[in-house]
Protein backbone atom coordinates (compact mmCIF):
# COMPACT_ATOMS: atom_id res chain seq x y z
CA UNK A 1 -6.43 -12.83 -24.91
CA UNK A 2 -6.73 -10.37 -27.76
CA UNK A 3 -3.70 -8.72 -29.26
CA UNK A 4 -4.56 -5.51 -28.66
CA UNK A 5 -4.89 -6.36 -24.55
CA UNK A 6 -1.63 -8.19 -24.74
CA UNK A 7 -0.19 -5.21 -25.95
CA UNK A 8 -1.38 -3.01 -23.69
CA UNK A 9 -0.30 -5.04 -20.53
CA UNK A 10 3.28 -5.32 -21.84
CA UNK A 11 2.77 -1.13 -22.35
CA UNK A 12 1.03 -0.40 -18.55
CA UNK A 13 4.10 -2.77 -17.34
CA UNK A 14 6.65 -1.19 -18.90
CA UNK A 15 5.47 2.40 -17.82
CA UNK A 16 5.29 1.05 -14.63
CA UNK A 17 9.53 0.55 -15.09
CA UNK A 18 9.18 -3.06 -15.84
CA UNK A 19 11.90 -4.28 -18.54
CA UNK A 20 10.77 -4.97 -21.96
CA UNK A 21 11.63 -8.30 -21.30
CA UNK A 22 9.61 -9.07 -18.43
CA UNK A 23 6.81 -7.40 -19.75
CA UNK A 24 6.51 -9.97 -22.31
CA UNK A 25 6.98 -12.94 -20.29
CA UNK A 26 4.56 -11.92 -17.74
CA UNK A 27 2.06 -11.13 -20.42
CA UNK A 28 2.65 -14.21 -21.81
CA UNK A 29 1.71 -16.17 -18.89
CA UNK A 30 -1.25 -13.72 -18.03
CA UNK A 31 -2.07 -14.48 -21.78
CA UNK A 32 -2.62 -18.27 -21.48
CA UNK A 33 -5.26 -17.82 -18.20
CA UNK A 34 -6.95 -14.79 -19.11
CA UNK A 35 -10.14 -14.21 -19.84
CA UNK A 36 -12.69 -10.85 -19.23
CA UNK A 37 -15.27 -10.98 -17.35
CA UNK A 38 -17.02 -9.01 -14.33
CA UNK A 39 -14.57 -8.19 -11.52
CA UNK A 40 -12.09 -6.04 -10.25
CA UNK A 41 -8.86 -8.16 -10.48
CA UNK A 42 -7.22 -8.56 -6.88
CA UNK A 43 -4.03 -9.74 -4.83
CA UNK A 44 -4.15 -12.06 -2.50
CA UNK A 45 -1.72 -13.62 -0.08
CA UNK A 46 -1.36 -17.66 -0.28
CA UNK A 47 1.03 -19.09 2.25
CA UNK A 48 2.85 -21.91 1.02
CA UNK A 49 4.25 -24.71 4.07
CA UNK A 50 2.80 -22.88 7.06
CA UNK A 51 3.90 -19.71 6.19
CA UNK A 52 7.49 -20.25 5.49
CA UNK A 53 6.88 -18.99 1.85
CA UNK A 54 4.82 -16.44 0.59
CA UNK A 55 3.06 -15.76 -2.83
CA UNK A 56 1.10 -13.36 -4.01
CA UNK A 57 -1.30 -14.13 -6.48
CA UNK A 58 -3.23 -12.41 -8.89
CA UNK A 59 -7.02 -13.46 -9.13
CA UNK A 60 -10.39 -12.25 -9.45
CA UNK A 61 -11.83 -14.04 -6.35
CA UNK A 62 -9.72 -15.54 -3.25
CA UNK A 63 -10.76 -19.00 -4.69
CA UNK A 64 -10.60 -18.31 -8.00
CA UNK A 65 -7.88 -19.25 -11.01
CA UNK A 66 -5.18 -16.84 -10.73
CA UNK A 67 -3.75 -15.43 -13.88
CA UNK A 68 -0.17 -14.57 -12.24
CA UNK A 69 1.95 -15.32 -8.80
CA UNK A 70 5.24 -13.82 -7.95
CA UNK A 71 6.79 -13.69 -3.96
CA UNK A 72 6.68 -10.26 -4.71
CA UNK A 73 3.83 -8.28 -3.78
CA UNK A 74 4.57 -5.30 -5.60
CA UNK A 75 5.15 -7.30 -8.73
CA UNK A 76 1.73 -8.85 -8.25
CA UNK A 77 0.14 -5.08 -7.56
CA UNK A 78 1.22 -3.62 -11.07
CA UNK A 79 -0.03 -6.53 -12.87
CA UNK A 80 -3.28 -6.54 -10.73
CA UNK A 81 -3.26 -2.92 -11.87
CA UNK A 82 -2.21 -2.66 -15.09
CA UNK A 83 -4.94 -5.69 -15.87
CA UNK A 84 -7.93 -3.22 -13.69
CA UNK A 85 -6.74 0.01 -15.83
CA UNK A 86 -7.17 -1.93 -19.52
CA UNK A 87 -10.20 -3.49 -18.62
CA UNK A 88 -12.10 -0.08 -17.50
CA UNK A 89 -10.68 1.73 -20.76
């Protein structure tokens, strides 16, 4: 991931009230799968155990390699988003 993307994830998270914090960590983890490429970045629901858990993962393709999970769908949204808004600028 360049620098200058990596920065501007940890900046679209933190405007969207994430903590400086985990901002970083997230893009840190987004950092280590990313790559561009044609696609609108998505969330998608995987049930883990029949549906006792829940994750929501973040993915260009329902089968693809997901760049970030979290049980909480929001959490998933704004990096889905923030990932969509950097690559269209």
């Amino acid at each position: 991931m360049d620098p200058d993307v990596r920065a501007k994830l940890i900046e679209s998270l933190k405007a969207r009230s994430w903590t400086d914090t985990d901002a970083e960590q997230v893009a840190g983890r987004v950092e280590a799968l990313y790559e561009r490429e044609a696609g609108e970045w998505k969330v998608v629901l995987w049930e883990i155990a029949g549906g006792e858990q829940n994750v929501y993962i973040v993915s260009r393709k329902v089968d693809g390699p997901s760049v970030f999970d979290s049980p909480l769908q929001a959490r998933a949204r704004d990096v889905a988003g923030a990932l969509n808004e950097i690559e269209t600028t």
